[in-house]
PDB file of N, CA and C in Angstrom:
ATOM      1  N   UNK A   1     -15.215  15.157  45.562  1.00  0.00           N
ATOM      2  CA  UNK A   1     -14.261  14.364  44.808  1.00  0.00           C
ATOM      3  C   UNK A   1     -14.933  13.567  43.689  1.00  0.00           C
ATOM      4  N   UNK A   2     -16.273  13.038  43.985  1.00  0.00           N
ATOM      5  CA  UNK A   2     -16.414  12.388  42.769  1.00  0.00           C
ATOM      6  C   UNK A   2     -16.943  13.412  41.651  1.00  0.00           C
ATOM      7  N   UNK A   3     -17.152  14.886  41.502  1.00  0.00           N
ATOM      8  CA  UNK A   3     -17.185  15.511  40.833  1.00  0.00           C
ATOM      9  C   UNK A   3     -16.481  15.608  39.614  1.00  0.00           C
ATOM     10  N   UNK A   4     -14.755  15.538  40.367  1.00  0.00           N
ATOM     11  CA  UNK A   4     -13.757  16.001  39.525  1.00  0.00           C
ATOM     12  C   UNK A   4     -13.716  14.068  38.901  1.00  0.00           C
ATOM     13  N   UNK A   5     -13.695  13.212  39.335  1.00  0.00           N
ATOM     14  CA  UNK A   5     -13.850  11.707  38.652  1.00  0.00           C
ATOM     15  C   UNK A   5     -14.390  12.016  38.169  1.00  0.00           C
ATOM     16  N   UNK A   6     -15.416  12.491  37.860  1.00  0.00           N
ATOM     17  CA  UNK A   6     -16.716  11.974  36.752  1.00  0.00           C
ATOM     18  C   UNK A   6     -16.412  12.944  35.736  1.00  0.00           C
ATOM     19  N   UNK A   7     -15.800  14.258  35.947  1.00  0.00           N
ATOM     20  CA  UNK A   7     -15.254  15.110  35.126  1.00  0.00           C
ATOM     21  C   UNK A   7     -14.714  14.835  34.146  1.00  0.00           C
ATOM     22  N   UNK A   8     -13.265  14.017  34.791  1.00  0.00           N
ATOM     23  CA  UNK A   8     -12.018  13.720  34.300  1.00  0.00           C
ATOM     24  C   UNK A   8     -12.436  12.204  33.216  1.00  0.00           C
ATOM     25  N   UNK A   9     -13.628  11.232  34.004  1.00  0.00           N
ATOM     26  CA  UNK A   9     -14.104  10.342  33.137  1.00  0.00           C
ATOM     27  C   UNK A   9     -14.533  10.662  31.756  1.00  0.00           C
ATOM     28  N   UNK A  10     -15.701  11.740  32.098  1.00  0.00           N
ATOM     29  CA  UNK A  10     -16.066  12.274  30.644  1.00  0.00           C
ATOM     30  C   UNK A  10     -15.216  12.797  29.556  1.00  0.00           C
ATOM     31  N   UNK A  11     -14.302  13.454  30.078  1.00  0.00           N
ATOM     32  CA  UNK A  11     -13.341  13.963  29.167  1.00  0.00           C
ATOM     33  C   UNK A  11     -12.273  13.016  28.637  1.00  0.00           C
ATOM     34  N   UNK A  12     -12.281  11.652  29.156  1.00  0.00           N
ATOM     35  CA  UNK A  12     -11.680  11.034  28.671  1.00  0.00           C
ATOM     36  C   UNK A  12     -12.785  10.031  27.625  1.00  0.00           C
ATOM     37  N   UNK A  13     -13.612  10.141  27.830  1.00  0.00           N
ATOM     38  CA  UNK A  13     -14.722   9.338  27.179  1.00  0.00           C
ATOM     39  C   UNK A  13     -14.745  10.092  25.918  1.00  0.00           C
ATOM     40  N   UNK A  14     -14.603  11.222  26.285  1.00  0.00           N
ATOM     41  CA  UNK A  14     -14.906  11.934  24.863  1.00  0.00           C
ATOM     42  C   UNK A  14     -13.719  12.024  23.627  1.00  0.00           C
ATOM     43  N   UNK A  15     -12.698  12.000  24.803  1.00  0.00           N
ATOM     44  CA  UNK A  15     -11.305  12.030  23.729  1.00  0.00           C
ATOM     45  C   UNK A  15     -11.337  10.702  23.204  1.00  0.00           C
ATOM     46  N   UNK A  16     -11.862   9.731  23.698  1.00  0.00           N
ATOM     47  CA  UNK A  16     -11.646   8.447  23.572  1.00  0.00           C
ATOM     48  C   UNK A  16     -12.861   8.261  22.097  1.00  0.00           C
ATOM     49  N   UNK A  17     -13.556   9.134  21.935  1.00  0.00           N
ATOM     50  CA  UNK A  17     -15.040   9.010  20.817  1.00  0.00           C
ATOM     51  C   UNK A  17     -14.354   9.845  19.535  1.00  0.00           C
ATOM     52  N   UNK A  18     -13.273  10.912  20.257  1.00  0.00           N
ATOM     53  CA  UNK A  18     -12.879  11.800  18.900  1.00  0.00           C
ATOM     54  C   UNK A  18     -12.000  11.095  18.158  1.00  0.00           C
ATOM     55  N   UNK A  19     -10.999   9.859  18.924  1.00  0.00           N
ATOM     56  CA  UNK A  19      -9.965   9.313  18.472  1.00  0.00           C
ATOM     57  C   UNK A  19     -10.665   8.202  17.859  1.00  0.00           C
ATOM     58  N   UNK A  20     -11.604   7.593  17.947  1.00  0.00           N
ATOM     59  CA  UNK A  20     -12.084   6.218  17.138  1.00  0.00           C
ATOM     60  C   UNK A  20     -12.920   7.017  16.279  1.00  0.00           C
ATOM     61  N   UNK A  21     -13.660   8.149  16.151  1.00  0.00           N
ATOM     62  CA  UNK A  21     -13.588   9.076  14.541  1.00  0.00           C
ATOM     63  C   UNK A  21     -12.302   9.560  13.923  1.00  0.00           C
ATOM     64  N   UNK A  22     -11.717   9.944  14.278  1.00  0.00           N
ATOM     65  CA  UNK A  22     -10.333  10.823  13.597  1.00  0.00           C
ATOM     66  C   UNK A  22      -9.834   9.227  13.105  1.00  0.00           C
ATOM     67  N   UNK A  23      -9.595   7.833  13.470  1.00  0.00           N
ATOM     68  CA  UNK A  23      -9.188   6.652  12.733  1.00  0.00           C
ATOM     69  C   UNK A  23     -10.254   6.590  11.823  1.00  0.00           C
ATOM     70  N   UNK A  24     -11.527   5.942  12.437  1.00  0.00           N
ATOM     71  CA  UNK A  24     -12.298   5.814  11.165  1.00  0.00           C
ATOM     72  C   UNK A  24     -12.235   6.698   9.447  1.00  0.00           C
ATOM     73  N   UNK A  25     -11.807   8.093  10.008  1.00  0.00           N
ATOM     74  CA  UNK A  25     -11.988   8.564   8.842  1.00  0.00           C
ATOM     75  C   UNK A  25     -10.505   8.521   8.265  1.00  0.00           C
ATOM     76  N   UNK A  26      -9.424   8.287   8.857  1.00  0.00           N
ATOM     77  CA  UNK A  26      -8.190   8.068   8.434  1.00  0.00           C
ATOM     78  C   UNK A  26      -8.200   6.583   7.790  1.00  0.00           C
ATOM     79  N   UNK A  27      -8.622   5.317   7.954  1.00  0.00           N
ATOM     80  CA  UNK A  27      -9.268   4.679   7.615  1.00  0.00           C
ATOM     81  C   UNK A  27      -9.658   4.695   6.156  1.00  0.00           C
ATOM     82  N   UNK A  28     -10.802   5.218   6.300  1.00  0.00           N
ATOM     83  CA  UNK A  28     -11.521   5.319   4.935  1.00  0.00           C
ATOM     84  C   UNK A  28     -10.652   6.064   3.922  1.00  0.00           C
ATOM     85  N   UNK A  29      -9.770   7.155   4.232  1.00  0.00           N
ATOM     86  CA  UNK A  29      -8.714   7.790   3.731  1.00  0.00           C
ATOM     87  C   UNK A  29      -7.853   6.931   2.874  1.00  0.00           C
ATOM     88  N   UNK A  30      -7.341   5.603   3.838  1.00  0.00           N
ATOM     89  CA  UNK A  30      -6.513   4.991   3.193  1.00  0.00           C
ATOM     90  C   UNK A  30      -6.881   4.135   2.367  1.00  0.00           C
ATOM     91  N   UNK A  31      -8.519   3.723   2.298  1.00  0.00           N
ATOM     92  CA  UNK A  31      -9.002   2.853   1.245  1.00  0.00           C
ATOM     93  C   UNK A  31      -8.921   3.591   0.150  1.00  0.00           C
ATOM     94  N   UNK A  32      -9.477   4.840   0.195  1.00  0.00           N
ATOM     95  CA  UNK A  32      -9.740   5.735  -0.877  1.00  0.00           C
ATOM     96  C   UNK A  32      -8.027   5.531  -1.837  1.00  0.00           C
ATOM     97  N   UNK A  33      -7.384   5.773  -0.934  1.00  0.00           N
ATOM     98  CA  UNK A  33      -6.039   6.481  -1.750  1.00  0.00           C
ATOM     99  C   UNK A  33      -5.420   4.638  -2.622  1.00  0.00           C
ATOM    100  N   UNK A  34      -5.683   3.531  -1.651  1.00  0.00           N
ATOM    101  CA  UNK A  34      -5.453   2.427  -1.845  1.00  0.00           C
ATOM    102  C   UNK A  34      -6.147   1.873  -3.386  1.00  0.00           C
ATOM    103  N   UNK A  35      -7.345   2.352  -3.472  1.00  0.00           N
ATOM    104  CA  UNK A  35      -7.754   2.356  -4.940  1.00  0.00           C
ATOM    105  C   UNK A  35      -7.259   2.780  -5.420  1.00  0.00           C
ATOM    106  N   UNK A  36      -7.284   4.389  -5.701  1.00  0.00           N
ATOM    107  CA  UNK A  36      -6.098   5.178  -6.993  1.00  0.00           C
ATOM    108  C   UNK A  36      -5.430   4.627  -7.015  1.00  0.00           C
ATOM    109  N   UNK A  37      -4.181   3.676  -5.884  1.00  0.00           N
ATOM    110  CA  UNK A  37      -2.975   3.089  -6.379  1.00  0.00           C
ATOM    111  C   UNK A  37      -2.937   2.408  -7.078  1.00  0.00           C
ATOM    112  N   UNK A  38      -3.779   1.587  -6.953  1.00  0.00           N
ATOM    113  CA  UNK A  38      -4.037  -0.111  -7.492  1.00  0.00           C
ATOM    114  C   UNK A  38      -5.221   0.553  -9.366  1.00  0.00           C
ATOM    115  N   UNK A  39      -5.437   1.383  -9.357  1.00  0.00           N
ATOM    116  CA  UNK A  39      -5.821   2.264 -10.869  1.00  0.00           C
ATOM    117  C   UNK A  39      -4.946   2.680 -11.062  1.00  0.00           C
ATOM    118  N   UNK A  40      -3.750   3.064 -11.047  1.00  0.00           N
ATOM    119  CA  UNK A  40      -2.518   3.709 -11.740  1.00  0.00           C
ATOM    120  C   UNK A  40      -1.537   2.573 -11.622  1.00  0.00           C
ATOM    121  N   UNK A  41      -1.825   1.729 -10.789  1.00  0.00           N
ATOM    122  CA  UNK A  41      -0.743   0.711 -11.190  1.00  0.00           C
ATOM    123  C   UNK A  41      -0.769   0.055 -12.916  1.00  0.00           C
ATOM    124  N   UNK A  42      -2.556  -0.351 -12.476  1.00  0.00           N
ATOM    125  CA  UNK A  42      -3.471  -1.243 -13.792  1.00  0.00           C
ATOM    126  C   UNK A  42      -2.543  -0.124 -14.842  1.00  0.00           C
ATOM    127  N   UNK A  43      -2.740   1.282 -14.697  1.00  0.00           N
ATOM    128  CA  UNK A  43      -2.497   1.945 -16.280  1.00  0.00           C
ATOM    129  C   UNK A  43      -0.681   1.902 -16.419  1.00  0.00           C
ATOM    130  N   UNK A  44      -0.207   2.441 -15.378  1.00  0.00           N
ATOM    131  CA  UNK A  44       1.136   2.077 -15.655  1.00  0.00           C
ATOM    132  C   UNK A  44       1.305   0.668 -15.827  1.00  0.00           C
ATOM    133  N   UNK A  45       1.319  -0.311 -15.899  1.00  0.00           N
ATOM    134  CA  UNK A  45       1.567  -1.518 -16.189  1.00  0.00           C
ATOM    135  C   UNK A  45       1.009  -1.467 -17.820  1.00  0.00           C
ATOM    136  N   UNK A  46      -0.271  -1.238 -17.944  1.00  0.00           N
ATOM    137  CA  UNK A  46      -1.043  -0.889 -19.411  1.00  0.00           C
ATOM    138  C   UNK A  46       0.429   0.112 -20.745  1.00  0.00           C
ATOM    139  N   UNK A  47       0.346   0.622 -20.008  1.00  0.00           N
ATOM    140  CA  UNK A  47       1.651   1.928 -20.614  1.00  0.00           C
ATOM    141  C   UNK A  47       2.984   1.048 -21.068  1.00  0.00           C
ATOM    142  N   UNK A  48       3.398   0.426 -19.486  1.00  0.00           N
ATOM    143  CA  UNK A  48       4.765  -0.537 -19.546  1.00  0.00           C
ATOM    144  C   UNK A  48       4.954  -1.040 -20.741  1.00  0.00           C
ATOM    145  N   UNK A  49       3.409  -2.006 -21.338  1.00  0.00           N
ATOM    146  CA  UNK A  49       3.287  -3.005 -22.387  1.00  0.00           C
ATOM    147  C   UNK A  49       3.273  -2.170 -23.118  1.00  0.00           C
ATOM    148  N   UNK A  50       2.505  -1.365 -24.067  1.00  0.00           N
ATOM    149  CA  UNK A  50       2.636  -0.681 -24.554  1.00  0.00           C
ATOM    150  C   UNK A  50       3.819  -0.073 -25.263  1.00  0.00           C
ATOM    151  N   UNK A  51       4.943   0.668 -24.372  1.00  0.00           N
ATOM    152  CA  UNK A  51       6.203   0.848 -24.587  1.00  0.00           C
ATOM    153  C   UNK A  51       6.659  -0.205 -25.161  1.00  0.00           C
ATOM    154  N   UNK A  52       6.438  -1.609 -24.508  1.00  0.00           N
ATOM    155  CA  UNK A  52       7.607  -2.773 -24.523  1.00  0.00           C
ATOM    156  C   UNK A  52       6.989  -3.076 -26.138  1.00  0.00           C
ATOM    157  N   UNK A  53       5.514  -2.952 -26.421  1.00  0.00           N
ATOM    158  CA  UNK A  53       5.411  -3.318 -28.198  1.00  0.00           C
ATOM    159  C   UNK A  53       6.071  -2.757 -28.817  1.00  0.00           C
ATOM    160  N   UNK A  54       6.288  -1.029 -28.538  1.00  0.00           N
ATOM    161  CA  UNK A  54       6.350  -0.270 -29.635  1.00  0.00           C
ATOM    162  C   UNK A  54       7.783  -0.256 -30.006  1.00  0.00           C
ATOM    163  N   UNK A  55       8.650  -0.866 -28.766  1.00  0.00           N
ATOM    164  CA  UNK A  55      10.084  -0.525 -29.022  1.00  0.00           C
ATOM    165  C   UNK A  55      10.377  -1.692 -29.462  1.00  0.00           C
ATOM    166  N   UNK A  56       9.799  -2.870 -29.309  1.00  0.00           N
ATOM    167  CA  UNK A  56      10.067  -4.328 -30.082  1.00  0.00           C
ATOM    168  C   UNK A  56       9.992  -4.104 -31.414  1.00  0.00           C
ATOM    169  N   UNK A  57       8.727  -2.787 -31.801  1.00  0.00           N
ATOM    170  CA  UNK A  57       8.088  -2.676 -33.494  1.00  0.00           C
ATOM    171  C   UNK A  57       9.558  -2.267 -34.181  1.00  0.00           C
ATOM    172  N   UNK A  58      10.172  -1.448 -33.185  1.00  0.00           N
ATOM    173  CA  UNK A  58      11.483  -0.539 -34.071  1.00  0.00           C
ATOM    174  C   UNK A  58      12.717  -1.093 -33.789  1.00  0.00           C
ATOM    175  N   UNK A  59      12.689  -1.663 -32.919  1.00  0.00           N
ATOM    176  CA  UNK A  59      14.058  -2.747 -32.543  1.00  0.00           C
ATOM    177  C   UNK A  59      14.481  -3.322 -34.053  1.00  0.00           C
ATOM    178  N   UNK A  60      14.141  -4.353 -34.931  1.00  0.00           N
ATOM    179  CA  UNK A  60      14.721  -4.470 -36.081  1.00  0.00           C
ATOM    180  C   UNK A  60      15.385  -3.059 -37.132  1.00  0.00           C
ATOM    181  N   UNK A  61      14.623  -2.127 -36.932  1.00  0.00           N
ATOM    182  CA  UNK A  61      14.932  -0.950 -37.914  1.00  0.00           C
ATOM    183  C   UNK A  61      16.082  -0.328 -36.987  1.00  0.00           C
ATOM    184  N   UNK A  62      16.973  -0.460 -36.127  1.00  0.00           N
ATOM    185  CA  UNK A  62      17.576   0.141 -35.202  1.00  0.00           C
ATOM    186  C   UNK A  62      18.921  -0.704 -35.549  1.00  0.00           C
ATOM    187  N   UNK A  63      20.050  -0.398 -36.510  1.00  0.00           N
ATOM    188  CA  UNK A  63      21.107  -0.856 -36.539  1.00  0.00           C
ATOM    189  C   UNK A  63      21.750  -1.291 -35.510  1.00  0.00           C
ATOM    190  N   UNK A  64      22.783  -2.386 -34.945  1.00  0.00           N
ATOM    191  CA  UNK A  64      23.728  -2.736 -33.975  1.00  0.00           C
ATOM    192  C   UNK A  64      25.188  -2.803 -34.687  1.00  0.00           C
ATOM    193  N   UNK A  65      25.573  -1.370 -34.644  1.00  0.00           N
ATOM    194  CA  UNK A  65      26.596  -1.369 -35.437  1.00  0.00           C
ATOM    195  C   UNK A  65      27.350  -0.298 -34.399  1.00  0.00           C
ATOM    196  N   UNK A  66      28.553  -0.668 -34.520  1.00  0.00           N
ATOM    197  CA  UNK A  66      29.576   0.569 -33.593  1.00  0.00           C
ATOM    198  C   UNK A  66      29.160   1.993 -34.376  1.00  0.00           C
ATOM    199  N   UNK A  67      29.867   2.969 -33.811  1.00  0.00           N
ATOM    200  CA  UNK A  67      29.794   4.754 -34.221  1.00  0.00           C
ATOM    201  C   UNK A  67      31.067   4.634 -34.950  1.00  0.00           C
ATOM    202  N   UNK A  68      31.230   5.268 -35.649  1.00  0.00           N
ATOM    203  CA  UNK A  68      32.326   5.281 -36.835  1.00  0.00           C
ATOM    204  C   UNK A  68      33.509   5.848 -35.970  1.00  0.00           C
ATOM    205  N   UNK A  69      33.312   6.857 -34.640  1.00  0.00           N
ATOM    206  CA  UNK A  69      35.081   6.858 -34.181  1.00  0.00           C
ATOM    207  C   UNK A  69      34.951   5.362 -33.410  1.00  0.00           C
ATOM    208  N   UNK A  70      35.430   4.438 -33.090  1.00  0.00           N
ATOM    209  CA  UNK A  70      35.559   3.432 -32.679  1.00  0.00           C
ATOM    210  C   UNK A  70      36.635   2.659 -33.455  1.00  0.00           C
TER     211      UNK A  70
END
């Protein structure tokens, strides 16, 4: 009997070593991806402004006048 214990221990020891790797590297996964976000935020936000100058530049040249069927 203590065969199959010590069996059943190890194999849980081991599942127990694959699962705190398989996080760790899920883990590091999510730092990784957590950067790109936070770099495409920086450029989309960069872009946002951008837009918001260029359409302020043409906003005066952009009549506010009804369409002639009206």
């Amino acid at each position: 009997m203590p065969d199959r214990t010590d069996g059943r221990l190890v194999r849980l020891e081991m599942l127990a070593a694959e699962q705190e790797k398989i996080i760790a590297e899920l883990s590091a996964e999510i730092a990784g991806q957590w950067t790109t976000i936070e770099r495409m935020q920086k450029k989309l936000d960069a872009l946002a402004g951008r837009f918001v100058a260029l359409e302020e530049q043409t906003a005066p040249d952009v009549p506010n006048t009804r369409p002639p069927h009206w």
